[in-house]
Protein backbone atom coordinates (compact mmCIF):
# COMPACT_ATOMS: atom_id res chain seq x y z
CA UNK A 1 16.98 47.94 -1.59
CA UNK A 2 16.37 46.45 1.67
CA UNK A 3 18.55 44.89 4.81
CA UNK A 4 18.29 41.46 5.91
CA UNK A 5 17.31 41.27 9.71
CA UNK A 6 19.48 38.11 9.65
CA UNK A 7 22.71 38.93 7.74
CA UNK A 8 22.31 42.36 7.95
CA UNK A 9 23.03 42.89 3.99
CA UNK A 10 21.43 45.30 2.02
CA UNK A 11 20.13 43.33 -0.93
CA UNK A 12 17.42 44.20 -3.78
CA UNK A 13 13.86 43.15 -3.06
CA UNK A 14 13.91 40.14 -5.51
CA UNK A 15 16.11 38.64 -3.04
CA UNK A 16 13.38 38.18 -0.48
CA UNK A 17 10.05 36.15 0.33
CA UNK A 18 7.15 37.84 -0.15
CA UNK A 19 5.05 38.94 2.24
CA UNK A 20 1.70 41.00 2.31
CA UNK A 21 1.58 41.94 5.36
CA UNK A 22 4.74 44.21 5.72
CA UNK A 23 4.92 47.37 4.57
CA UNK A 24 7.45 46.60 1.57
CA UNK A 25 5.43 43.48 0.81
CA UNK A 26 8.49 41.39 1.41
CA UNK A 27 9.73 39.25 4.24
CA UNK A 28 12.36 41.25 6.51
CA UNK A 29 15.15 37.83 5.79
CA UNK A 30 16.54 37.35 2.69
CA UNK A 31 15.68 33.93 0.90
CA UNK A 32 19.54 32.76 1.31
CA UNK A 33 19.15 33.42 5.37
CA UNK A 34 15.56 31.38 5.04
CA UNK A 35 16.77 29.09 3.51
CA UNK A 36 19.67 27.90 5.34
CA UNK A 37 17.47 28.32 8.29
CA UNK A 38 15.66 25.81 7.53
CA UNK A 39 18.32 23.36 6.69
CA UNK A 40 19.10 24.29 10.02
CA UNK A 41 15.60 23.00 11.67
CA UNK A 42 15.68 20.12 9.13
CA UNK A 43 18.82 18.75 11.15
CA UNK A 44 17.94 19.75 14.42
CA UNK A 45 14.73 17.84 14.14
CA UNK A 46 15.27 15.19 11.73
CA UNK A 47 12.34 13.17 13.13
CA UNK A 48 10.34 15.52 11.33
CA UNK A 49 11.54 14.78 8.07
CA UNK A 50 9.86 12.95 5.07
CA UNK A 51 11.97 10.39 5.20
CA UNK A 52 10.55 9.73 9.10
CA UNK A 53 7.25 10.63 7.59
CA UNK A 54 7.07 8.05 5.21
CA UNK A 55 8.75 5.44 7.32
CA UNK A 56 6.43 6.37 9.98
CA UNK A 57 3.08 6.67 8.37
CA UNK A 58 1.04 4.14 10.29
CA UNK A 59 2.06 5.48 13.29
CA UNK A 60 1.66 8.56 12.44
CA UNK A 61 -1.82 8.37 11.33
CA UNK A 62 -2.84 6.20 14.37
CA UNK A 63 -1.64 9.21 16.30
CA UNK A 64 -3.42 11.98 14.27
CA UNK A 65 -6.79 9.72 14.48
CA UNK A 66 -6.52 9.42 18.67
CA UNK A 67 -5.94 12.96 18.49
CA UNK A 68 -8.36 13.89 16.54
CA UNK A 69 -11.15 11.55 18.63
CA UNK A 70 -9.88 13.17 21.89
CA UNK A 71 -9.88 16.82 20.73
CA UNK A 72 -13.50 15.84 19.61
CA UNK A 73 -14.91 14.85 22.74
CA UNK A 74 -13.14 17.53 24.72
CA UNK A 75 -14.96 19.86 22.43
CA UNK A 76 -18.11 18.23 22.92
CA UNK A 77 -17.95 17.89 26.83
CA UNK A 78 -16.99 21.58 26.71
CA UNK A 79 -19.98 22.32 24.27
CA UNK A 80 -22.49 20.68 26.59
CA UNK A 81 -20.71 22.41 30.12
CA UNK A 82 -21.02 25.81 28.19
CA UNK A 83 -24.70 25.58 27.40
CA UNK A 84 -25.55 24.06 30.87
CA UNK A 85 -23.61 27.18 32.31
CA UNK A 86 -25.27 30.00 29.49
CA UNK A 87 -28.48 28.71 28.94
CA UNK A 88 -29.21 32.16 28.60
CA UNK A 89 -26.81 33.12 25.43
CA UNK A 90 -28.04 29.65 24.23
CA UNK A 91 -31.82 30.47 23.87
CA UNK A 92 -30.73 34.59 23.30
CA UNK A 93 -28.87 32.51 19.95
CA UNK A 94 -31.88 30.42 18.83
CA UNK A 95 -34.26 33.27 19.44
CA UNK A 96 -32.10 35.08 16.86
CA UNK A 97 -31.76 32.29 14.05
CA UNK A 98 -35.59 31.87 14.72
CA UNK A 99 -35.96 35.64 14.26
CA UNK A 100 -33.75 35.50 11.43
CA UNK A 101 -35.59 33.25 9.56
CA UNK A 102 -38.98 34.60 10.52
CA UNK A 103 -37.79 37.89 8.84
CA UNK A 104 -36.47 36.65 5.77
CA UNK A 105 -39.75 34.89 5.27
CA UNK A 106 -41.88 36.58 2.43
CA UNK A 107 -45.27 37.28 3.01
CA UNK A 108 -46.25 35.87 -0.63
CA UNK A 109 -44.92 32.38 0.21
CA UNK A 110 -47.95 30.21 -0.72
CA UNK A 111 -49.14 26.89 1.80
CA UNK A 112 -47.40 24.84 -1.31
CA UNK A 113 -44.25 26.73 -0.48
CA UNK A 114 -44.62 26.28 3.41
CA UNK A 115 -45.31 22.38 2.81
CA UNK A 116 -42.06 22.06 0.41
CA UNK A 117 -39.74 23.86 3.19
CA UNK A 118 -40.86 21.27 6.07
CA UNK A 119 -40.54 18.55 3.40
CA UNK A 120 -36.72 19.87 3.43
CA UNK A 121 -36.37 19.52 7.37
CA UNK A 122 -37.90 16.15 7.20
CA UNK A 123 -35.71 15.05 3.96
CA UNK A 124 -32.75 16.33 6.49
CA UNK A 125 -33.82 14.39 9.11
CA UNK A 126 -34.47 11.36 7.10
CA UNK A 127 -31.59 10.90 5.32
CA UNK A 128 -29.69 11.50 9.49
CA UNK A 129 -31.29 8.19 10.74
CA UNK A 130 -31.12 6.15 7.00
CA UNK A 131 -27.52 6.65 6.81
CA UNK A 132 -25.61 7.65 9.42
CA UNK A 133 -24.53 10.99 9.40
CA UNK A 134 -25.92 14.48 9.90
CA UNK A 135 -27.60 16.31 6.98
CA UNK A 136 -28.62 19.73 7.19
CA UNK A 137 -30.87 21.89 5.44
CA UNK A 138 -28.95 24.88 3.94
CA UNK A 139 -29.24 28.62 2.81
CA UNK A 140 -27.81 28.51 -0.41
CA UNK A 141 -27.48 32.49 -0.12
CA UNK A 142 -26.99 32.66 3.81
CA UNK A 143 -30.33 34.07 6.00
CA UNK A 144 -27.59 36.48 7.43
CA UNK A 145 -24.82 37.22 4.93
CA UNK A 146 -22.60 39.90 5.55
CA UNK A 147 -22.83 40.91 2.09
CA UNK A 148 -25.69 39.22 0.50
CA UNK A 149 -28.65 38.10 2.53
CA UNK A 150 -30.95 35.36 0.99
CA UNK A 151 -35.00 34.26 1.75
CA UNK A 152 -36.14 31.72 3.24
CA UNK A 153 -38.17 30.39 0.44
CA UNK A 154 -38.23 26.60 -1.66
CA UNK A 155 -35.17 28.28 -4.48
CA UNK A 156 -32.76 28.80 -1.99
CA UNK A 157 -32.57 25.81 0.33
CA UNK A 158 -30.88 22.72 -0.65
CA UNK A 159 -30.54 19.58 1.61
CA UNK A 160 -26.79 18.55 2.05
CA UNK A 161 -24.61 16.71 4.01
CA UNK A 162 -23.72 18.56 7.51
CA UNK A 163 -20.05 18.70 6.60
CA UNK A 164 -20.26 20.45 3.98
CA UNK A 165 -22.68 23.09 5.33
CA UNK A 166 -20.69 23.84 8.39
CA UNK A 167 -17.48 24.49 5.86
CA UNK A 168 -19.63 26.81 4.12
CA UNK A 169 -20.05 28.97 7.35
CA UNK A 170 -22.20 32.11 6.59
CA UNK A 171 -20.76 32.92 3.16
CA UNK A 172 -21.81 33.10 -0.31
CA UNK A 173 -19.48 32.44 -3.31
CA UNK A 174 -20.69 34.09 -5.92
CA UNK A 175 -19.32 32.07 -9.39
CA UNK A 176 -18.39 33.95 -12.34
C-alpha cells in the first residue's frame, strides 16, 4: 500500500506508474491523479494537441528545420571559439587518440596490414568529396572501450558514414 502525493489516498501499488528510480519502484501519484492531470495540460494548452499537430505540420516542420540549422551553427561557432580559446586541451585530446591508437597497434601488423589501414583513411576521405557527406573510418570494437577495448588492425575497422559512427559513441554492442 502506498499514498498518493496528489490525492493523498492510500491505494495498492498496481494503482500507480512505474518508476525505477524510487525506492518502491512506483511513481509517488496514482495513475487516476496522472491521468486527469494531464487532461488538465491537454486543455490548458490545446495548441499542443494532435489535432494542432496535424493541422499544423508544415509549419511545424519549417520551424523544427530553422531550429535545427540555428542550433547547428551556434554549436559550430562555439566549437571553433572553444578550440581558439583551449588550444591546449585541443592538442592534450589528439595527443591522446594518437596515443591511443599507437598503443593498440600490434607489433605483428605486417606492411600489407599498414597499407590496407591507410587505404581505409583514404576510402573515408574519398567517398567525403564523391558524395557529399562525411565518412569516417570506425573501430568496430572501440580503441578505448570502457569494457572491451579493440586493435587497431585491418578486422576491426570498417568505413561508414559519419552519422552513424558518431551515434555509436565509444560503445560496443555485443549481439547474441
Amino acid at each position: 500500500m502506498k499514498t498518493c502525493t496528489k490525492c493523498g489516498q492510500e491505494k495498492t501499488l498496481q494503482e500507480f506508474y512505474k518508476d525505477s528510480c524510487k525506492v518502491e519502484g512506483v511513481r509517488n501519484d496514482c495513475k487516476v491523479c496522472v491521468l486527469q492531470k494531464a487532461k488538465e495540460y491537454r486543455e490548458k494548452y490545446p495548441h499542443k494537441n494532435l489535432q494542432y499537430r496535424n493541422d499544423n505540420a508544415k509549419k511545424i516542420s519549417h520551424y523544427r528545420k530553422q531550429r535545427y540549422a540555428k542550433q547547428k551553427l551556434e554549436s559550430n561557432e562555439y566549437s571553433k571559439k572553444y578550440a581558439k580559446e583551449n588550444p591546449h586541451k585541443i592538442a592534450a585530446t589528439a595527443a591522446k587518440r594518437r596515443a591511443a591508437k599507437k598503443q593498440r597497434t600490434p607489433c605483428w601488423l605486417t606492411e600489407d596490414d599498414h597499407w590496407v589501414l591507410e587505404q581505409a583513411y583514404e576510402l573515408a576521405s574519398l567517398r567525403t568529396k564523391v558524395l557529399g557527406f562525411a565518412w569516417h573510418v570506425d573501430h568496430i570494437i572501440p580503441l578505448q572501450g570502457k569494457k572491451v577495448s579493440g586493435l587497431h588492425t585491418p578486422s576491426n575497422i570498417q568505413v561508414i558514414p559519419a552519422v552513424l559512427n558518431l551515434q555509436k559513441y565509444n560503445c560496443y554492442e555485443v549481439s547474441q
